[in-house]
PDB file of N, CA and C in Angstrom:
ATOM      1  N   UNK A   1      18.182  18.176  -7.772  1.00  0.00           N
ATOM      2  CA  UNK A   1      18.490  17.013  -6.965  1.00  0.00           C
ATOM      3  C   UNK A   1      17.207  16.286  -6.558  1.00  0.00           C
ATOM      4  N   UNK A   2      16.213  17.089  -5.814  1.00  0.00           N
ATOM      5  CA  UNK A   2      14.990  16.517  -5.689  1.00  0.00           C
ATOM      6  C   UNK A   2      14.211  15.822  -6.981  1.00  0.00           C
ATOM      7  N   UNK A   3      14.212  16.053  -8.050  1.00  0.00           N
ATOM      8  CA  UNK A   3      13.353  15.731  -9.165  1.00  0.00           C
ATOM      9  C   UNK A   3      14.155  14.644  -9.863  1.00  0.00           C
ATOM     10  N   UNK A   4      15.829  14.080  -9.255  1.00  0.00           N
ATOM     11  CA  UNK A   4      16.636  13.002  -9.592  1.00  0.00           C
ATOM     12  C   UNK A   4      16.243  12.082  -8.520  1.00  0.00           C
ATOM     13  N   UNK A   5      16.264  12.352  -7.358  1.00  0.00           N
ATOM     14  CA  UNK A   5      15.695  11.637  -6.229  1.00  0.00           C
ATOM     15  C   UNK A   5      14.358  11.082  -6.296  1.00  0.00           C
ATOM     16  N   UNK A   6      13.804  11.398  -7.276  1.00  0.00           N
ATOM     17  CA  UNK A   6      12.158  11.215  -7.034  1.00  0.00           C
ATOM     18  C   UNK A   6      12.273  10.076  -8.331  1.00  0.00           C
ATOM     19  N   UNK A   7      13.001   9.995  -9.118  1.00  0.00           N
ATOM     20  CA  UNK A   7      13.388   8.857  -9.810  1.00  0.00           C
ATOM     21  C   UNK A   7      13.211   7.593  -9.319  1.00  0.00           C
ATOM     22  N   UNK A   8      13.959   7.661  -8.134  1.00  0.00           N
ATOM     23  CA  UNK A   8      14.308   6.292  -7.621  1.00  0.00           C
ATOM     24  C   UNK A   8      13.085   6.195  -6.860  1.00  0.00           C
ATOM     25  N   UNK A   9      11.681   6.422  -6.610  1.00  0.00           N
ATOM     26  CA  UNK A   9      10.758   5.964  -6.066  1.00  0.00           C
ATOM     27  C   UNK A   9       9.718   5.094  -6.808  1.00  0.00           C
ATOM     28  N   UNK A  10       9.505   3.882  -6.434  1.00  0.00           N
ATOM     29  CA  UNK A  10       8.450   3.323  -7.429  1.00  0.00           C
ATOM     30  C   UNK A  10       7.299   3.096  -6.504  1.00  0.00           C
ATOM     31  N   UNK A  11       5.916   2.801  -7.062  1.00  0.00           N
ATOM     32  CA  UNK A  11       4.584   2.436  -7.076  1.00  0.00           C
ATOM     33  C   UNK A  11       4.527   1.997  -5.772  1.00  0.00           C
ATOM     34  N   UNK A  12       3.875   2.140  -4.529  1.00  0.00           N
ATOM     35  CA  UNK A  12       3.667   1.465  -3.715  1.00  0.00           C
ATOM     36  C   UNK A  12       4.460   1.502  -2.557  1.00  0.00           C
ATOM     37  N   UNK A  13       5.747   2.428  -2.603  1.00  0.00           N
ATOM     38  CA  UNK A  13       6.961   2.876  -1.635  1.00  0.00           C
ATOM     39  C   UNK A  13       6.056   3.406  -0.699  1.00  0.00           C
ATOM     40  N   UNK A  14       7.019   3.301   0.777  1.00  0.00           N
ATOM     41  CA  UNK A  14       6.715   3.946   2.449  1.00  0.00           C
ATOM     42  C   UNK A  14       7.966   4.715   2.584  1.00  0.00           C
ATOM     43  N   UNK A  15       8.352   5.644   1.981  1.00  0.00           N
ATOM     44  CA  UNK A  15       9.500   6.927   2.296  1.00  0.00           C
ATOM     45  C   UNK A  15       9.480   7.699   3.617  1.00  0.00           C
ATOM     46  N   UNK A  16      10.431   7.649   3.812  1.00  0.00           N
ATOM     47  CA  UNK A  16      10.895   8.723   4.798  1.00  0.00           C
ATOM     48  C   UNK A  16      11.650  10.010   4.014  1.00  0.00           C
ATOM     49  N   UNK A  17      11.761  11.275   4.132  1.00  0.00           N
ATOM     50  CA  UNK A  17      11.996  11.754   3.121  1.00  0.00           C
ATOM     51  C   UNK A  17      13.032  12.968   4.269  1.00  0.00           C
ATOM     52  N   UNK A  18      13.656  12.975   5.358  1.00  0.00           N
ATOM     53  CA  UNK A  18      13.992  13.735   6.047  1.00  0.00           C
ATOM     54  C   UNK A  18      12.991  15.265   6.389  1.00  0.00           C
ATOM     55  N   UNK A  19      14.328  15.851   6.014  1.00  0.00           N
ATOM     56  CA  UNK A  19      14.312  17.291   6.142  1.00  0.00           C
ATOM     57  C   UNK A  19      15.062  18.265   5.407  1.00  0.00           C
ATOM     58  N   UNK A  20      14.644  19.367   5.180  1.00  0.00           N
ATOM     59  CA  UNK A  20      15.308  19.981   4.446  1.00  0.00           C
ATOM     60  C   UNK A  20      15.256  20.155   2.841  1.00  0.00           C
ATOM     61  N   UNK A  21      16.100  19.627   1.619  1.00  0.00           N
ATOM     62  CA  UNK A  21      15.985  19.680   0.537  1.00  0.00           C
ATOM     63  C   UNK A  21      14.969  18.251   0.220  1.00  0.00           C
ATOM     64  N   UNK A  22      15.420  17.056   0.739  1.00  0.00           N
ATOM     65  CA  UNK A  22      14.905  16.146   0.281  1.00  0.00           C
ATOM     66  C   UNK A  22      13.295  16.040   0.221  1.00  0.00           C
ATOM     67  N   UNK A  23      12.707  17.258   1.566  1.00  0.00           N
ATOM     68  CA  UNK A  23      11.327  17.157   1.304  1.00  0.00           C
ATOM     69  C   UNK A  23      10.322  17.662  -0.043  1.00  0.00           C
ATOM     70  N   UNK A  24      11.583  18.142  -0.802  1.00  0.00           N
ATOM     71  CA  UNK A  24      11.162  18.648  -2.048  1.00  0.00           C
ATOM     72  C   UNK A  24      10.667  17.183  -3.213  1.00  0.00           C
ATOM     73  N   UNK A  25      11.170  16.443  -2.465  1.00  0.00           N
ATOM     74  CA  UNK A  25      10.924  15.210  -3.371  1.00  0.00           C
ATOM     75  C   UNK A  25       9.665  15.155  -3.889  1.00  0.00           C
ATOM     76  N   UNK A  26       8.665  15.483  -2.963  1.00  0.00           N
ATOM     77  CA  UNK A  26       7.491  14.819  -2.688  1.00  0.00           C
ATOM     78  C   UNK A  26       6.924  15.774  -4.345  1.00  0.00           C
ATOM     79  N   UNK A  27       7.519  16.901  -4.174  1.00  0.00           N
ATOM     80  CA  UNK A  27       7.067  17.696  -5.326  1.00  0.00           C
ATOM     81  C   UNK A  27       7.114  17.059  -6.832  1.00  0.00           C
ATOM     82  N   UNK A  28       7.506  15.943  -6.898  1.00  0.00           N
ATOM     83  CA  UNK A  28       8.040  15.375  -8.598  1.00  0.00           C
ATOM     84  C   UNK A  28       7.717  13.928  -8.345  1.00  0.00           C
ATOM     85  N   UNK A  29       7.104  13.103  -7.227  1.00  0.00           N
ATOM     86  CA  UNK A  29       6.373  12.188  -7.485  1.00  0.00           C
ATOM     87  C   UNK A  29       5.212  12.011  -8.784  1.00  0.00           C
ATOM     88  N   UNK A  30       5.650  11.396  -9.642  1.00  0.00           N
ATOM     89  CA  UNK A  30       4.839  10.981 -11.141  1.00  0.00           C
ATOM     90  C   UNK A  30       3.485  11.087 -10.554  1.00  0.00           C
ATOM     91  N   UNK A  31       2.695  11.688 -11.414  1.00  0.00           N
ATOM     92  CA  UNK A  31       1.111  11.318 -11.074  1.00  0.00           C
ATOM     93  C   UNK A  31       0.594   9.970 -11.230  1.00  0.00           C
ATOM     94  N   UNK A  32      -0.049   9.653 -10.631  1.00  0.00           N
ATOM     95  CA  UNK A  32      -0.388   8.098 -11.120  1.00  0.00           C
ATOM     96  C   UNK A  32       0.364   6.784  -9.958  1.00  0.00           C
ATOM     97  N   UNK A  33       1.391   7.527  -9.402  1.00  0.00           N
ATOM     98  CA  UNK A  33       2.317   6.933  -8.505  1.00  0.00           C
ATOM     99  C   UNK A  33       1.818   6.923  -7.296  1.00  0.00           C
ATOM    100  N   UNK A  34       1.212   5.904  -6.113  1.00  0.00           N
ATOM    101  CA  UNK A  34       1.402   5.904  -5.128  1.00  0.00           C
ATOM    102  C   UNK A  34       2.443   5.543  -4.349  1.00  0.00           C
ATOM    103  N   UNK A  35       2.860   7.190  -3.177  1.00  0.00           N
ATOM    104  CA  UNK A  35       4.109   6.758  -2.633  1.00  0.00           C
ATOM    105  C   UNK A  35       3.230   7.062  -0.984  1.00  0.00           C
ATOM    106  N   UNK A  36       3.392   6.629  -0.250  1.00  0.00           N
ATOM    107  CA  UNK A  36       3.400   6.711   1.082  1.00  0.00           C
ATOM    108  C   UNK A  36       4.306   7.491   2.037  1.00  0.00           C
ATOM    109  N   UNK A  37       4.509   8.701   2.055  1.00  0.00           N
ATOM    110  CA  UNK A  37       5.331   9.671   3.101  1.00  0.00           C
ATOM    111  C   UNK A  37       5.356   9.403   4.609  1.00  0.00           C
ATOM    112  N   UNK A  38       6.307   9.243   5.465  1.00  0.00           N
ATOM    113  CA  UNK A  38       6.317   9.307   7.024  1.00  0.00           C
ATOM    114  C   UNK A  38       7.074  10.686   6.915  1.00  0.00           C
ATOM    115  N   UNK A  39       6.897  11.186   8.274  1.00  0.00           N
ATOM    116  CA  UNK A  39       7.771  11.970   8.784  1.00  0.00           C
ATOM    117  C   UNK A  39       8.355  11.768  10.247  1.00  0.00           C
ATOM    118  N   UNK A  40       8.953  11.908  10.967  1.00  0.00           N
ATOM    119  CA  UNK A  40       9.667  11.435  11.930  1.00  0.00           C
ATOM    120  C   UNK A  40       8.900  11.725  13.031  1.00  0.00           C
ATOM    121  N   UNK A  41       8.329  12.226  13.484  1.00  0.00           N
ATOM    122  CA  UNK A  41       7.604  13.330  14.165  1.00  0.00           C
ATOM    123  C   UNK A  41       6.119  12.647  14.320  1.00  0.00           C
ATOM    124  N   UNK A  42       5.866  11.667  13.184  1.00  0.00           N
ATOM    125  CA  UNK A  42       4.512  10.595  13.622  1.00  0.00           C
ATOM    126  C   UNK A  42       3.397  10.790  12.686  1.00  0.00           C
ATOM    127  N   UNK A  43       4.062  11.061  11.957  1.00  0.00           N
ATOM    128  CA  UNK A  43       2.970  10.593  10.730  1.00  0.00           C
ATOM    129  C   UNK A  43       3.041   9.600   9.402  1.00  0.00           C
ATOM    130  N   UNK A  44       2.292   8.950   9.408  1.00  0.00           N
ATOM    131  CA  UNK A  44       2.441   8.009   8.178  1.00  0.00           C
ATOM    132  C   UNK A  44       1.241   8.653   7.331  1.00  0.00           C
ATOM    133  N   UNK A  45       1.388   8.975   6.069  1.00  0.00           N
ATOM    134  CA  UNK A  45       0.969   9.313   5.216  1.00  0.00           C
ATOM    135  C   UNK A  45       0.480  11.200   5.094  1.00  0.00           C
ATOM    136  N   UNK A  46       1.890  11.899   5.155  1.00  0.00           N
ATOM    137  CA  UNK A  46       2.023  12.771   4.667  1.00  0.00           C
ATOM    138  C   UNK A  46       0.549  13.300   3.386  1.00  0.00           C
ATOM    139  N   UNK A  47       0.041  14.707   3.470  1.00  0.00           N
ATOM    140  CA  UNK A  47      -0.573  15.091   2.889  1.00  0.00           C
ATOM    141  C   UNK A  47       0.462  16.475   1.401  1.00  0.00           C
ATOM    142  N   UNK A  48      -0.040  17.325   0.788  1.00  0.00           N
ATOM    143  CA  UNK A  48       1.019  17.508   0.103  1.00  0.00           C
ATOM    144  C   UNK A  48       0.959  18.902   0.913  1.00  0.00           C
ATOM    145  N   UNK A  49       1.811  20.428   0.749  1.00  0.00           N
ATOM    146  CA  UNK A  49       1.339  21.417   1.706  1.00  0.00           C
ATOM    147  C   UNK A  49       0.461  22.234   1.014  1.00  0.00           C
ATOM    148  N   UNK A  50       0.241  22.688   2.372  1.00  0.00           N
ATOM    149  CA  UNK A  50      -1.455  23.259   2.119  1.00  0.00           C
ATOM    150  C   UNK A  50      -1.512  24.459   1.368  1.00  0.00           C
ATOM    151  N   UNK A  51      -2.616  25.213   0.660  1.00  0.00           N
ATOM    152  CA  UNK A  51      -2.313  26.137   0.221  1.00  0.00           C
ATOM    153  C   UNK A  51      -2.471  27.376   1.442  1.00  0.00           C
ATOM    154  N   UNK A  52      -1.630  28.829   0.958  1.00  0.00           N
ATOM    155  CA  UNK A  52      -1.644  29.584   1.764  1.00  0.00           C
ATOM    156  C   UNK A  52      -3.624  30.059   2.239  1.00  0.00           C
ATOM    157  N   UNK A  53      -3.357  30.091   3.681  1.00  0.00           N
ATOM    158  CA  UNK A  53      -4.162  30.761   4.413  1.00  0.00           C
ATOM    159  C   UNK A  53      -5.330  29.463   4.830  1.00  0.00           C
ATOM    160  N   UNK A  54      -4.766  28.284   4.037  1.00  0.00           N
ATOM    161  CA  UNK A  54      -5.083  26.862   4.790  1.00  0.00           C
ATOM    162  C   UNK A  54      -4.214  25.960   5.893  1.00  0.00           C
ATOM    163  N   UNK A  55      -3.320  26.654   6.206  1.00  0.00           N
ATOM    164  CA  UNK A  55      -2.702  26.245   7.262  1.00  0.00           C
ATOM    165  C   UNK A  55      -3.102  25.884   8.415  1.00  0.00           C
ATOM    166  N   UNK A  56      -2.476  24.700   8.840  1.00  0.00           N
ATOM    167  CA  UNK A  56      -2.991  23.936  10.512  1.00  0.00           C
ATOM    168  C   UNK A  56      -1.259  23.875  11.548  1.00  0.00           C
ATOM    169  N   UNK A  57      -1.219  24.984  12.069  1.00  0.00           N
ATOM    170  CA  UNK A  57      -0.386  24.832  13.040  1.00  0.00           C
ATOM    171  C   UNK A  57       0.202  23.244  13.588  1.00  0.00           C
ATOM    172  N   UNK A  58      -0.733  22.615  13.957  1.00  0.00           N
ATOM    173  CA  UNK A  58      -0.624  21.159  14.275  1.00  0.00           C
ATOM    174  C   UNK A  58      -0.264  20.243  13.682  1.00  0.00           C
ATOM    175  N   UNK A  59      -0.280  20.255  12.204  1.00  0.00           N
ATOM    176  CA  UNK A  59       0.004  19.352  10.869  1.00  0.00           C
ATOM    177  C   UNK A  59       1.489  19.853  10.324  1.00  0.00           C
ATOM    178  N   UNK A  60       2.670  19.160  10.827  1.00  0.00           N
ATOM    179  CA  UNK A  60       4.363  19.936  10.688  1.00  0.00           C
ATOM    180  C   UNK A  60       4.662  18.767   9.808  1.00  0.00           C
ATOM    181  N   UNK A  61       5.606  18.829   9.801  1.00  0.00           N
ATOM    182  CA  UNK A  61       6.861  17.543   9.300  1.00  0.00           C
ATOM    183  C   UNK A  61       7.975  17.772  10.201  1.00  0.00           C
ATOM    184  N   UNK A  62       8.557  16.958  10.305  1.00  0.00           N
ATOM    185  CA  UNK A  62      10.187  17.230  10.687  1.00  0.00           C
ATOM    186  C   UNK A  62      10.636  18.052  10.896  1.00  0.00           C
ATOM    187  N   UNK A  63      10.414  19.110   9.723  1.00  0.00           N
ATOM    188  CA  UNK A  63      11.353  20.079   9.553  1.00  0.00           C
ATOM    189  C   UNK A  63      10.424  21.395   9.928  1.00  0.00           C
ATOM    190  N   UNK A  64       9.327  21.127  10.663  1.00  0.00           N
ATOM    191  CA  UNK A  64       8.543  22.149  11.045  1.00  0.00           C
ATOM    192  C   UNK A  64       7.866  23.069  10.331  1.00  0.00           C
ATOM    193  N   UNK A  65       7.769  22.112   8.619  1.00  0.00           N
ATOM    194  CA  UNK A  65       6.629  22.809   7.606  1.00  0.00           C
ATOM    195  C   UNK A  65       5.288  22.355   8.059  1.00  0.00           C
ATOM    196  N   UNK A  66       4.505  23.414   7.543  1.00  0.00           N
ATOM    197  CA  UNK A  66       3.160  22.626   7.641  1.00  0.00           C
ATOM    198  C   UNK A  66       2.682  21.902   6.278  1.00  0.00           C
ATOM    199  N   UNK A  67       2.075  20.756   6.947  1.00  0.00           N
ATOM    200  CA  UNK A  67       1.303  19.788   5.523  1.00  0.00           C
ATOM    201  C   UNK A  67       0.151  19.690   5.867  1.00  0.00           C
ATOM    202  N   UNK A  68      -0.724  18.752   4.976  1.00  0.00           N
ATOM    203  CA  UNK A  68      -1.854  18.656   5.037  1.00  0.00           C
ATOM    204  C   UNK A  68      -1.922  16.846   5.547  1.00  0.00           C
ATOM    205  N   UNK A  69      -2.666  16.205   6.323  1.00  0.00           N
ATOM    206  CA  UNK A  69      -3.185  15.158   5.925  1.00  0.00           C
ATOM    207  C   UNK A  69      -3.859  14.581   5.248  1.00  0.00           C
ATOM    208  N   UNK A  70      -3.947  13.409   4.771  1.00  0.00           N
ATOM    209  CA  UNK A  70      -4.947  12.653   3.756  1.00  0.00           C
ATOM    210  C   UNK A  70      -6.047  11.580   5.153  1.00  0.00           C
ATOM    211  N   UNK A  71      -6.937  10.997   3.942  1.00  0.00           N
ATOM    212  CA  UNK A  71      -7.938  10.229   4.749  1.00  0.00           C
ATOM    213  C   UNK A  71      -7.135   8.579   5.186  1.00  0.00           C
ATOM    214  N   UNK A  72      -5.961   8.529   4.680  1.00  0.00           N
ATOM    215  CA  UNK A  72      -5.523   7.400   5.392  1.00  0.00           C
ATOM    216  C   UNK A  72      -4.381   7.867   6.380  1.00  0.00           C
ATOM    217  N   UNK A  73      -4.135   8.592   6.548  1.00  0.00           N
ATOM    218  CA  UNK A  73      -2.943   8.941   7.452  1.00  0.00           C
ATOM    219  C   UNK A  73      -2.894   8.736   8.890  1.00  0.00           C
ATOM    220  N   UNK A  74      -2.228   8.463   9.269  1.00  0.00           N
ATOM    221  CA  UNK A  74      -2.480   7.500  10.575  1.00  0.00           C
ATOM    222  C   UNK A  74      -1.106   8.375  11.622  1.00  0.00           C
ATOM    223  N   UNK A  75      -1.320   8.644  12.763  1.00  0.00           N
ATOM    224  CA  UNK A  75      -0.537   9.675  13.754  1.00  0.00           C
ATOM    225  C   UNK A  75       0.462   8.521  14.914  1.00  0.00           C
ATOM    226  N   UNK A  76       1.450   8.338  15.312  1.00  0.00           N
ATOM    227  CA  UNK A  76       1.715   7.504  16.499  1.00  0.00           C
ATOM    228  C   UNK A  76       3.082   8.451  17.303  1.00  0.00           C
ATOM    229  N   UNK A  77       3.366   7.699  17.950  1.00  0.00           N
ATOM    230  CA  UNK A  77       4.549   9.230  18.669  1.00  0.00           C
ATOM    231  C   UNK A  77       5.984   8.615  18.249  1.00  0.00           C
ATOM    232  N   UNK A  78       6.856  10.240  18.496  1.00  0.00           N
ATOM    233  CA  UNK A  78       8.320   9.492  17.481  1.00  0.00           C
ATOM    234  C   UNK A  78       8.935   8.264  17.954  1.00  0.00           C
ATOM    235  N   UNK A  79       8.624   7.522  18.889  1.00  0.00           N
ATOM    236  CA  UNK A  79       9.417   6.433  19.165  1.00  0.00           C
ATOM    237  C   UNK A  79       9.459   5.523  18.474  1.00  0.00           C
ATOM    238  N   UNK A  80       8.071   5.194  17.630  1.00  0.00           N
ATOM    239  CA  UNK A  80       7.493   4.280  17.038  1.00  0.00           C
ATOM    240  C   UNK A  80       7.883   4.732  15.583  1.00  0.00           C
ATOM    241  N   UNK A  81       7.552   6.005  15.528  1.00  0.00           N
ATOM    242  CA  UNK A  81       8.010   6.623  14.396  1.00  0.00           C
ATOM    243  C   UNK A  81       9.408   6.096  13.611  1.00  0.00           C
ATOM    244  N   UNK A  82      10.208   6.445  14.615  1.00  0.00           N
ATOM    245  CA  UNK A  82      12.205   5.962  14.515  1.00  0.00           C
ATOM    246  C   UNK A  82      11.830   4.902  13.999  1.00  0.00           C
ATOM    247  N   UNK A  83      11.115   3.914  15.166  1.00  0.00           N
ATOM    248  CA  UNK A  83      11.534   2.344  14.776  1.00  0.00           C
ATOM    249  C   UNK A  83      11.107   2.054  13.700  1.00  0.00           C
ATOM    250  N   UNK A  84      10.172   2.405  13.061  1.00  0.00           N
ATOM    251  CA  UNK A  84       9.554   2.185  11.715  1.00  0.00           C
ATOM    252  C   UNK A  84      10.836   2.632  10.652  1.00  0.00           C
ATOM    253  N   UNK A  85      11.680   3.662  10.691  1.00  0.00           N
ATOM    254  CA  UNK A  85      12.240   4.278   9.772  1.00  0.00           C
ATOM    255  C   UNK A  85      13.816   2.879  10.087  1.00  0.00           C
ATOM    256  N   UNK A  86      13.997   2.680  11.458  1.00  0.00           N
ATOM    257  CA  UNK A  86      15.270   1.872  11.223  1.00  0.00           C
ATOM    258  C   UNK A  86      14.865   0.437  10.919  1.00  0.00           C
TER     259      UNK A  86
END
């Protein structure tokens, strides 16, 4: 389902990607593809997850995985977060 879902993303997308299965998406983004990840929780630009024993308690998603950030990723609190997603 995730790797059909990741279909429908093209070049230059700002996704919200929930929780749960759909965060698998991020896994089958084409190389070469820039997609832009939020997560609800206040992050714009999702990193991919970290490898084991690189973990940052502080760096979650939604769904209370840990990720990594990138050098553009930008933090704001969920209110702003929501409104961005509605």
């Amino acid at each position: 389902m995730a790797a059909r879902a990741a279909q429908e993303l093209q070049d230059g997308m700002y996704v919200n990607l929930g929780i749960g299965i759909p965060t698998l998406v991020a896994n089958h983004i084409p190389k070469g593809m820039t997609v832009t990840l939020q997560s609800e929780n206040g992050m714009l630009g999702m990193g991919p997850f970290p490898f084991e024993g690189e973990e940052d308690a502080d760096l979650i998603n939604a769904g209370k995985q840990t990720i990594t950030e990138l050098p553009q990723t930008a933090f704001f609190d969920s209110a702003t977060s929501f409104a961005m997603i509605r």
